[in-house]
PDB file of N, CA and C in Angstrom:
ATOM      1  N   UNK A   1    -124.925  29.668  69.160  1.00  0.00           N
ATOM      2  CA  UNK A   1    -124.625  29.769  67.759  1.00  0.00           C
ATOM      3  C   UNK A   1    -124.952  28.428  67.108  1.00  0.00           C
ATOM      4  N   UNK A   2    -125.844  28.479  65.963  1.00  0.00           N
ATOM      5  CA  UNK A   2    -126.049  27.369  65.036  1.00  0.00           C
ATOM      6  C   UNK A   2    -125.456  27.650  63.758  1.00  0.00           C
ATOM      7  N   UNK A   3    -125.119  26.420  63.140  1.00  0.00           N
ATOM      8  CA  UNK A   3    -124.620  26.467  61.453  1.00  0.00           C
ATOM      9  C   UNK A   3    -123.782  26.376  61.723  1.00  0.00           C
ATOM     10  N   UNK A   4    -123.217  25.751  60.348  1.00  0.00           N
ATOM     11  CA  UNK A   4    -121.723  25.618  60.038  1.00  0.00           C
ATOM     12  C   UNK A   4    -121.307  27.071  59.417  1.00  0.00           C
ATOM     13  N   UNK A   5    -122.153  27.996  58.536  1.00  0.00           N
ATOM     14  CA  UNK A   5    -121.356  29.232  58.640  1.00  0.00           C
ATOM     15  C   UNK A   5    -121.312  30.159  59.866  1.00  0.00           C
ATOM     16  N   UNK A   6    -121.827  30.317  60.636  1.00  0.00           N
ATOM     17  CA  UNK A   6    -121.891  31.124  61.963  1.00  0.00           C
ATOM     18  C   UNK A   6    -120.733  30.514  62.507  1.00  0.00           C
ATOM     19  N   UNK A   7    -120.256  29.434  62.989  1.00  0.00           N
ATOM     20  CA  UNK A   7    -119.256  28.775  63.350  1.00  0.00           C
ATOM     21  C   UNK A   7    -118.227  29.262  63.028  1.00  0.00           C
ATOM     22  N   UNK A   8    -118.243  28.472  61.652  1.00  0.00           N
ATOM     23  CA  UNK A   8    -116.602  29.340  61.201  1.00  0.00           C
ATOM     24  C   UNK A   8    -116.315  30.222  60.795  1.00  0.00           C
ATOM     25  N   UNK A   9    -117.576  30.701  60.905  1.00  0.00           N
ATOM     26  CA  UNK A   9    -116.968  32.707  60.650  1.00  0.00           C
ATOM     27  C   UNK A   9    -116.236  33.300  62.123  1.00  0.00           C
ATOM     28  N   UNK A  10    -117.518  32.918  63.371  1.00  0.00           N
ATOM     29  CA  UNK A  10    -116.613  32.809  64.733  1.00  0.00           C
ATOM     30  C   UNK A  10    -115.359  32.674  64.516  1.00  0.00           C
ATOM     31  N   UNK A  11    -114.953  30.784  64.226  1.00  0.00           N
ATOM     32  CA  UNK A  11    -113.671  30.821  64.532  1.00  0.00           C
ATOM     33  C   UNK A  11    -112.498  31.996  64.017  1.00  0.00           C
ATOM     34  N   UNK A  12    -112.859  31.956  62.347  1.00  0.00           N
ATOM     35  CA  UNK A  12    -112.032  32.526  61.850  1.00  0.00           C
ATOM     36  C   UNK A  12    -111.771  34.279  62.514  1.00  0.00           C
ATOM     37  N   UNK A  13    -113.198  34.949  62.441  1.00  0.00           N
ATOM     38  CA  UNK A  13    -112.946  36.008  63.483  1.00  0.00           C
ATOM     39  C   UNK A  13    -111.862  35.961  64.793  1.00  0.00           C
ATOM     40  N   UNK A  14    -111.999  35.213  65.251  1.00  0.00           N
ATOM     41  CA  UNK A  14    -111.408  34.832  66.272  1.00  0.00           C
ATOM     42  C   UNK A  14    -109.754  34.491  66.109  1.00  0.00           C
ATOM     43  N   UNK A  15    -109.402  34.006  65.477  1.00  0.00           N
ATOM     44  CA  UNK A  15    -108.180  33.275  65.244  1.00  0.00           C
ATOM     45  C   UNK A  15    -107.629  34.752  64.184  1.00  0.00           C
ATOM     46  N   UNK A  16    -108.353  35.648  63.791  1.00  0.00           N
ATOM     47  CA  UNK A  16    -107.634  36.765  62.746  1.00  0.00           C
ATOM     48  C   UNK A  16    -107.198  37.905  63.324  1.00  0.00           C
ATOM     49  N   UNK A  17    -108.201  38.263  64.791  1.00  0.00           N
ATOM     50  CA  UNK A  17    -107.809  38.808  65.615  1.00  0.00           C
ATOM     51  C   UNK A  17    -106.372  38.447  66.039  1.00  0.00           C
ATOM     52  N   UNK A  18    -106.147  37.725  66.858  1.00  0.00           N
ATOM     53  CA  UNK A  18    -105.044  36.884  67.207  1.00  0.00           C
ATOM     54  C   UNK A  18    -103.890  36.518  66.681  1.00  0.00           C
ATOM     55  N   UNK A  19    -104.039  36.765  65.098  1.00  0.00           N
ATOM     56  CA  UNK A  19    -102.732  36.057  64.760  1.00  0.00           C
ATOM     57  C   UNK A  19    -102.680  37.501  63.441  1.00  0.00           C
ATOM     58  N   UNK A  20    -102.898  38.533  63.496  1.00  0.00           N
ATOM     59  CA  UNK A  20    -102.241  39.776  62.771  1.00  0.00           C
ATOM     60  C   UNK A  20    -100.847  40.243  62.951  1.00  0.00           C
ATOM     61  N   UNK A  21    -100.411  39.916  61.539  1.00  0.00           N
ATOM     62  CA  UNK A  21     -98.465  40.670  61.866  1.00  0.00           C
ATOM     63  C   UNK A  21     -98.912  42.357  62.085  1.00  0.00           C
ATOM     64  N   UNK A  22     -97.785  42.684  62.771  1.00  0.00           N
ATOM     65  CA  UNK A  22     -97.833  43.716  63.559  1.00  0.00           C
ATOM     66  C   UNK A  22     -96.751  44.386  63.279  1.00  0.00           C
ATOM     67  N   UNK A  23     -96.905  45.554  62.239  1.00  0.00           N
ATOM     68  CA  UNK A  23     -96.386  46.360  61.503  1.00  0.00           C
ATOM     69  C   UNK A  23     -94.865  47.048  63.087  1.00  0.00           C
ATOM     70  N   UNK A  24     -93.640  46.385  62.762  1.00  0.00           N
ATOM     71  CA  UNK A  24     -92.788  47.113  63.488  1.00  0.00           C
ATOM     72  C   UNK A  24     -91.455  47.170  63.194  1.00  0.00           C
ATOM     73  N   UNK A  25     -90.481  47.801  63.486  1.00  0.00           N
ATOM     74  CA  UNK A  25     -89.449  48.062  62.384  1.00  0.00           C
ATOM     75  C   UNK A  25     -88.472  47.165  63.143  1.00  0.00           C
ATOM     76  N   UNK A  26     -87.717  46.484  62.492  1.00  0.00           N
ATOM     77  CA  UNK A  26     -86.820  45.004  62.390  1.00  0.00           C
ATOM     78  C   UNK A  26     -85.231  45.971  62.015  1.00  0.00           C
ATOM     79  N   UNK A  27     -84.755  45.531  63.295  1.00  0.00           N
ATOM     80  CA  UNK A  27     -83.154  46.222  62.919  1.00  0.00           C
ATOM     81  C   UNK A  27     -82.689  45.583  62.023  1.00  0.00           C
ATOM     82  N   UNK A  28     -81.525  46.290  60.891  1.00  0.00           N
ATOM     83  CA  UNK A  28     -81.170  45.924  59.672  1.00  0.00           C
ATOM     84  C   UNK A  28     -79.449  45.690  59.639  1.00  0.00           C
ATOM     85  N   UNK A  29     -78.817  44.751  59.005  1.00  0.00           N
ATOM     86  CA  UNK A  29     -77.975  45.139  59.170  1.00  0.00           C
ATOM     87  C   UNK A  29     -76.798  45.638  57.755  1.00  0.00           C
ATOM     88  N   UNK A  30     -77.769  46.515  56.773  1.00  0.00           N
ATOM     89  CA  UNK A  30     -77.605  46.929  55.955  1.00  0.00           C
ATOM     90  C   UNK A  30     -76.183  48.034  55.978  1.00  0.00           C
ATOM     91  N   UNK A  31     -76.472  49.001  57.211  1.00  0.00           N
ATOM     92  CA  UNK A  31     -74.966  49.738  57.322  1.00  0.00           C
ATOM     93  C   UNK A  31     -73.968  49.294  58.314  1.00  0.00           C
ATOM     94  N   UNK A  32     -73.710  48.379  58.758  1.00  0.00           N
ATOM     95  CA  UNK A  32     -72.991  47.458  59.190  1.00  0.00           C
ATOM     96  C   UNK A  32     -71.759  46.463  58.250  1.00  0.00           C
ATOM     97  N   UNK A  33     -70.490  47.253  58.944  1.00  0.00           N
ATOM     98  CA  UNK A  33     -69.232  46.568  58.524  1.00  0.00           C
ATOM     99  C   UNK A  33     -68.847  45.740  59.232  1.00  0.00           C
ATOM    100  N   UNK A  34     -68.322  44.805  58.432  1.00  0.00           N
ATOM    101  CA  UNK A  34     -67.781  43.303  59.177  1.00  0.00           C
ATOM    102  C   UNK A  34     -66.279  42.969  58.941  1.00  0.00           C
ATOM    103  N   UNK A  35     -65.248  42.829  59.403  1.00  0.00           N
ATOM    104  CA  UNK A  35     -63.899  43.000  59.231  1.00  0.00           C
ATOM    105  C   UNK A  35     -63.894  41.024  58.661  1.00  0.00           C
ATOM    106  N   UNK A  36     -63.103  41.241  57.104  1.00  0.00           N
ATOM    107  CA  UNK A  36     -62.694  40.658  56.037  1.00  0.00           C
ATOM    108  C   UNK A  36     -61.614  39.953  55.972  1.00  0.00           C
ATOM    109  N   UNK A  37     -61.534  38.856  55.240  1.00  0.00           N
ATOM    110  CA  UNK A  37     -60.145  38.482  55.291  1.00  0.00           C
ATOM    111  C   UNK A  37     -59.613  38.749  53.359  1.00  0.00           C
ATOM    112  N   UNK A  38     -58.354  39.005  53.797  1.00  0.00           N
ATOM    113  CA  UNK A  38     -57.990  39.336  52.120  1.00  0.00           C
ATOM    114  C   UNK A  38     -58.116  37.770  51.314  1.00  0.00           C
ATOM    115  N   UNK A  39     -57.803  37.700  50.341  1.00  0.00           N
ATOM    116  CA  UNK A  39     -57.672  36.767  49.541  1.00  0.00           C
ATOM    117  C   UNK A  39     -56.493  35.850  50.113  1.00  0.00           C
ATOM    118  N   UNK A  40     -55.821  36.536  50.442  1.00  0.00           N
ATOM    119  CA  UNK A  40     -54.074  35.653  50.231  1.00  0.00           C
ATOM    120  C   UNK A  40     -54.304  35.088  52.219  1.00  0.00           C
ATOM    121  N   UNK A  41     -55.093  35.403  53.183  1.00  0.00           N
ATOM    122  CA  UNK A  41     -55.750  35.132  54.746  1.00  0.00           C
ATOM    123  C   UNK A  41     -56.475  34.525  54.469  1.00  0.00           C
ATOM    124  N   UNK A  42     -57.519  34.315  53.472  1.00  0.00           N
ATOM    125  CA  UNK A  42     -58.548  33.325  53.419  1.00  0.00           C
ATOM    126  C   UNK A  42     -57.615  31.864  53.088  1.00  0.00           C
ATOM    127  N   UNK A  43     -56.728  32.105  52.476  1.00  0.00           N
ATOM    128  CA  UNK A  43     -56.213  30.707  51.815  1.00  0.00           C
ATOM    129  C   UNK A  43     -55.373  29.766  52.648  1.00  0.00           C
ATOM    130  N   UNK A  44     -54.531  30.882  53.865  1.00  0.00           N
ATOM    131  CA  UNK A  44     -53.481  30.179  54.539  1.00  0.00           C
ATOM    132  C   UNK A  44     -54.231  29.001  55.935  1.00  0.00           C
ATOM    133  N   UNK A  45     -55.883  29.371  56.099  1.00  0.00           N
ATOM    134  CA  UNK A  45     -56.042  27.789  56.712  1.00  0.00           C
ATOM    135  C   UNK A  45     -55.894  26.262  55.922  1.00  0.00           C
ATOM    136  N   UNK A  46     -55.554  26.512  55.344  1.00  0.00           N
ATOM    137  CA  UNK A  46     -55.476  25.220  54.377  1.00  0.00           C
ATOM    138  C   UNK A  46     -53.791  24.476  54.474  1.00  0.00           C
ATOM    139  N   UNK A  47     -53.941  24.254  55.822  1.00  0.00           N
ATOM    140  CA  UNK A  47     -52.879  22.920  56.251  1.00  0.00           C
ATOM    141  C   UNK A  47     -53.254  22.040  57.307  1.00  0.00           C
ATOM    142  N   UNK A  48     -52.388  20.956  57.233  1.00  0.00           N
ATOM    143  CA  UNK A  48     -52.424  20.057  58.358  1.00  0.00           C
ATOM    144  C   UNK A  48     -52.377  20.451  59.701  1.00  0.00           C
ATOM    145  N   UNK A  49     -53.092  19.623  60.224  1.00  0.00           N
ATOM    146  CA  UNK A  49     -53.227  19.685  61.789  1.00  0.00           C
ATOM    147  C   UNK A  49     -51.896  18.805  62.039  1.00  0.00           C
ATOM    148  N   UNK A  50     -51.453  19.500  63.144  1.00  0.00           N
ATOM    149  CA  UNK A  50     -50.131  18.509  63.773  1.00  0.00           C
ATOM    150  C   UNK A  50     -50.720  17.615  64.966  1.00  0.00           C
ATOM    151  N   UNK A  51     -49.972  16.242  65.276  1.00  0.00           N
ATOM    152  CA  UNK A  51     -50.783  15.573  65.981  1.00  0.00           C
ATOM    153  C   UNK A  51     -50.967  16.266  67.685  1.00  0.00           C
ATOM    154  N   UNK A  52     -50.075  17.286  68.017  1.00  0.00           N
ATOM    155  CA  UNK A  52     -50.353  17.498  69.004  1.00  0.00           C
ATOM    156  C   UNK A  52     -51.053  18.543  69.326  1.00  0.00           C
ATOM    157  N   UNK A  53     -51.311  19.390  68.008  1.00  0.00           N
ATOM    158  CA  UNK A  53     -52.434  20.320  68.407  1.00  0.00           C
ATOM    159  C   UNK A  53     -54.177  19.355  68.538  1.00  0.00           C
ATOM    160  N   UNK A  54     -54.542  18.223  67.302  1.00  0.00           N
ATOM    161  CA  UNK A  54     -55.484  17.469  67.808  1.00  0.00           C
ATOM    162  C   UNK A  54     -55.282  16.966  69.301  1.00  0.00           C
ATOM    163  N   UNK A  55     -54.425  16.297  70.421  1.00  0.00           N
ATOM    164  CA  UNK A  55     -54.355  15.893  71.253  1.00  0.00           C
ATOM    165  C   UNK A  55     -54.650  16.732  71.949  1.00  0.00           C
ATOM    166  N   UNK A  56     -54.218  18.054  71.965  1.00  0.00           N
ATOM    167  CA  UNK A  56     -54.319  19.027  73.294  1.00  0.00           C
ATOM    168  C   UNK A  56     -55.796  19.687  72.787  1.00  0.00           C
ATOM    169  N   UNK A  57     -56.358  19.794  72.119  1.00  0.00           N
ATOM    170  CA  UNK A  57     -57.817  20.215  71.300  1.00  0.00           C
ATOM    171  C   UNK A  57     -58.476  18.985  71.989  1.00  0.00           C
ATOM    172  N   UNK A  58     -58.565  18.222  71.764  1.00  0.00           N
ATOM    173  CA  UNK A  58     -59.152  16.926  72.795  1.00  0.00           C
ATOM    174  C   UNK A  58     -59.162  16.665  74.134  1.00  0.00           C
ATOM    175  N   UNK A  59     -58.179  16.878  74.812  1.00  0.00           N
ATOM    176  CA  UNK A  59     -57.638  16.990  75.961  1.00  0.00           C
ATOM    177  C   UNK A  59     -58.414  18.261  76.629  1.00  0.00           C
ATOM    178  N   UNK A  60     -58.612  19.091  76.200  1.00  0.00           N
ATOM    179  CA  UNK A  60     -58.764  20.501  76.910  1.00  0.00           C
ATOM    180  C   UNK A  60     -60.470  20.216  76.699  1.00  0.00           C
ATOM    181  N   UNK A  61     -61.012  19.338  76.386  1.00  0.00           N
ATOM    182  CA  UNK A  61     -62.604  19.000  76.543  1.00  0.00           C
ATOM    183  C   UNK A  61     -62.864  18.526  77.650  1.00  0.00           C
ATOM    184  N   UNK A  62     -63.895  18.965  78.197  1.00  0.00           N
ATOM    185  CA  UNK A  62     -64.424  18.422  79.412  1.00  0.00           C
ATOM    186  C   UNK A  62     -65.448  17.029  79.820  1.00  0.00           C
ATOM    187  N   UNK A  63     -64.702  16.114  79.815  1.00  0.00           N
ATOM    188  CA  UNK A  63     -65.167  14.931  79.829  1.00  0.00           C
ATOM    189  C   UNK A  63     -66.612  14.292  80.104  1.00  0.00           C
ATOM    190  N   UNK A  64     -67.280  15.318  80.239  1.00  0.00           N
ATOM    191  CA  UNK A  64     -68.923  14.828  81.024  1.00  0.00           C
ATOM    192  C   UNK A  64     -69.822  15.628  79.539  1.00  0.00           C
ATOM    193  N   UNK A  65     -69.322  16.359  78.939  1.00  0.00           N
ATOM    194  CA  UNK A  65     -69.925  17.112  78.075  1.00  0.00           C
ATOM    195  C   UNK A  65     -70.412  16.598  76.738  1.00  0.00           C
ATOM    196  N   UNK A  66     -71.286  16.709  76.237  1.00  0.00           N
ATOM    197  CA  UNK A  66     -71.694  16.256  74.421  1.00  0.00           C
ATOM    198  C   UNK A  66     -71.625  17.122  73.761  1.00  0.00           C
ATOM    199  N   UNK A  67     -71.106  16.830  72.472  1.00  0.00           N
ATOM    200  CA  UNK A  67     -70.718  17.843  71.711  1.00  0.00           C
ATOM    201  C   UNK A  67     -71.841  17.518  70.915  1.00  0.00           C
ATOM    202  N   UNK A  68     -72.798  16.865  71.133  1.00  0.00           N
ATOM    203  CA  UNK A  68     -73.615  16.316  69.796  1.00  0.00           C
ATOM    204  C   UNK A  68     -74.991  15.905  70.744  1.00  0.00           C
ATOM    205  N   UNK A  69     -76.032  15.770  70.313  1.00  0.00           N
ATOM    206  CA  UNK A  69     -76.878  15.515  70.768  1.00  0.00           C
ATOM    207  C   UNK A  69     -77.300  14.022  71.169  1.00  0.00           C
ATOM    208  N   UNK A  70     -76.299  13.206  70.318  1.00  0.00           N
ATOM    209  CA  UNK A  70     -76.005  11.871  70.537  1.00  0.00           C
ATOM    210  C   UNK A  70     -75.553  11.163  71.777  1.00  0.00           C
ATOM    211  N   UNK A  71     -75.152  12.032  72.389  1.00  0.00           N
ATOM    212  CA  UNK A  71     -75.086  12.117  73.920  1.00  0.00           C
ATOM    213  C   UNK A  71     -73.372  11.344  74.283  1.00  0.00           C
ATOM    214  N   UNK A  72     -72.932  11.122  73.369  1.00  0.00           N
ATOM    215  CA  UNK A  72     -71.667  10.923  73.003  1.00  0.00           C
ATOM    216  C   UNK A  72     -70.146  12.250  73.441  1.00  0.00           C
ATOM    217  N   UNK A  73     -69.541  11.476  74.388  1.00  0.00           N
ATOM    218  CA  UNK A  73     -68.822  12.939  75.305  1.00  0.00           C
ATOM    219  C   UNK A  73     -67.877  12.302  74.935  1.00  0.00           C
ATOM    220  N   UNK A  74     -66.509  12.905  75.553  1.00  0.00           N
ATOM    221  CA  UNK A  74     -64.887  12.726  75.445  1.00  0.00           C
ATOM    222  C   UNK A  74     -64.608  12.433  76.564  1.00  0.00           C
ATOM    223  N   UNK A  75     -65.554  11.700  77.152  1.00  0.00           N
ATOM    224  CA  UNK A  75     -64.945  10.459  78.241  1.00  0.00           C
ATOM    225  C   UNK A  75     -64.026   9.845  77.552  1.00  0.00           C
ATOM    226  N   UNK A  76     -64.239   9.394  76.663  1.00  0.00           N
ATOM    227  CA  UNK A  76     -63.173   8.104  76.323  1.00  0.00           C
ATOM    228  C   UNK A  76     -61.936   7.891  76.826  1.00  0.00           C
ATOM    229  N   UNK A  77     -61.645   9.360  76.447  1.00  0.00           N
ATOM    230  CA  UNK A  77     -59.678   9.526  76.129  1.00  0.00           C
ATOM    231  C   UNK A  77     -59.263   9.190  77.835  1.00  0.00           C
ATOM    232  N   UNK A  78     -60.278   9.328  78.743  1.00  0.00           N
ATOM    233  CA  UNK A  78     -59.791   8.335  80.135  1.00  0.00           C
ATOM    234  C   UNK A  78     -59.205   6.975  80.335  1.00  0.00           C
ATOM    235  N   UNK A  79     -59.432   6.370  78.890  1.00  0.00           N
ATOM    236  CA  UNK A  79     -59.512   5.365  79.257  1.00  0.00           C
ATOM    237  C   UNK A  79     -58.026   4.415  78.563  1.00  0.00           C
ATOM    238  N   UNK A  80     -56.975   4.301  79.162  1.00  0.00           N
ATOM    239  CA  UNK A  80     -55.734   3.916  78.770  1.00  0.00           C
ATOM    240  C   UNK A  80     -55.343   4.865  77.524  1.00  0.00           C
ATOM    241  N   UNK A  81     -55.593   6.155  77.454  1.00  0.00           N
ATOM    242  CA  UNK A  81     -54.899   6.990  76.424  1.00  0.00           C
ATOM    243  C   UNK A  81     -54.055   7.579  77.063  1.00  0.00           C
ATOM    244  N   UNK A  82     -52.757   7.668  75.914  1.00  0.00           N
ATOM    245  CA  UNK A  82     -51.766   8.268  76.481  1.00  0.00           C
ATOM    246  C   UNK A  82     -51.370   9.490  75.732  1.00  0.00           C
TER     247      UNK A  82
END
């Protein structure tokens, strides 16, 4: 093949083959119910944490693990926490 149009007509042939969306039906989740919270349930998370639910929420983490990609784990609390 010579030319720059013979070329990229190739490629493009080539690459149109290959990359056609492909007409197929995508589950919906249009009739699908999802269980709600009322108005007066949506509102009652809105209090303080007590200090010993944070402690035992901390505690119950597994020390080798990252919660973050930062690579940053809950080793710490090994270390003289009481």
């Amino acid at each position: 093949m010579e030319g720059v149009k013979p070329i990229r007509d190739a490629v493009f042939n080539h690459f149109r083959t290959h990359y056609v969306s492909q007409c197929s039906s995508r589950p919906s989740m249009e009739n699908m119910s999802f269980p709600t919270l009322s108005y007066e349930e949506g509102g009652s998370p809105i209090k303080s944490f007590s200090i010993d639910e944070v402690k035992n929420a901390v505690w119950d983490c597994d020390n080798y693990k990252s919660p973050r990609p930062d690579g940053v784990n809950f080793g710490f609390k090994s270390f003289g926490a009481t």
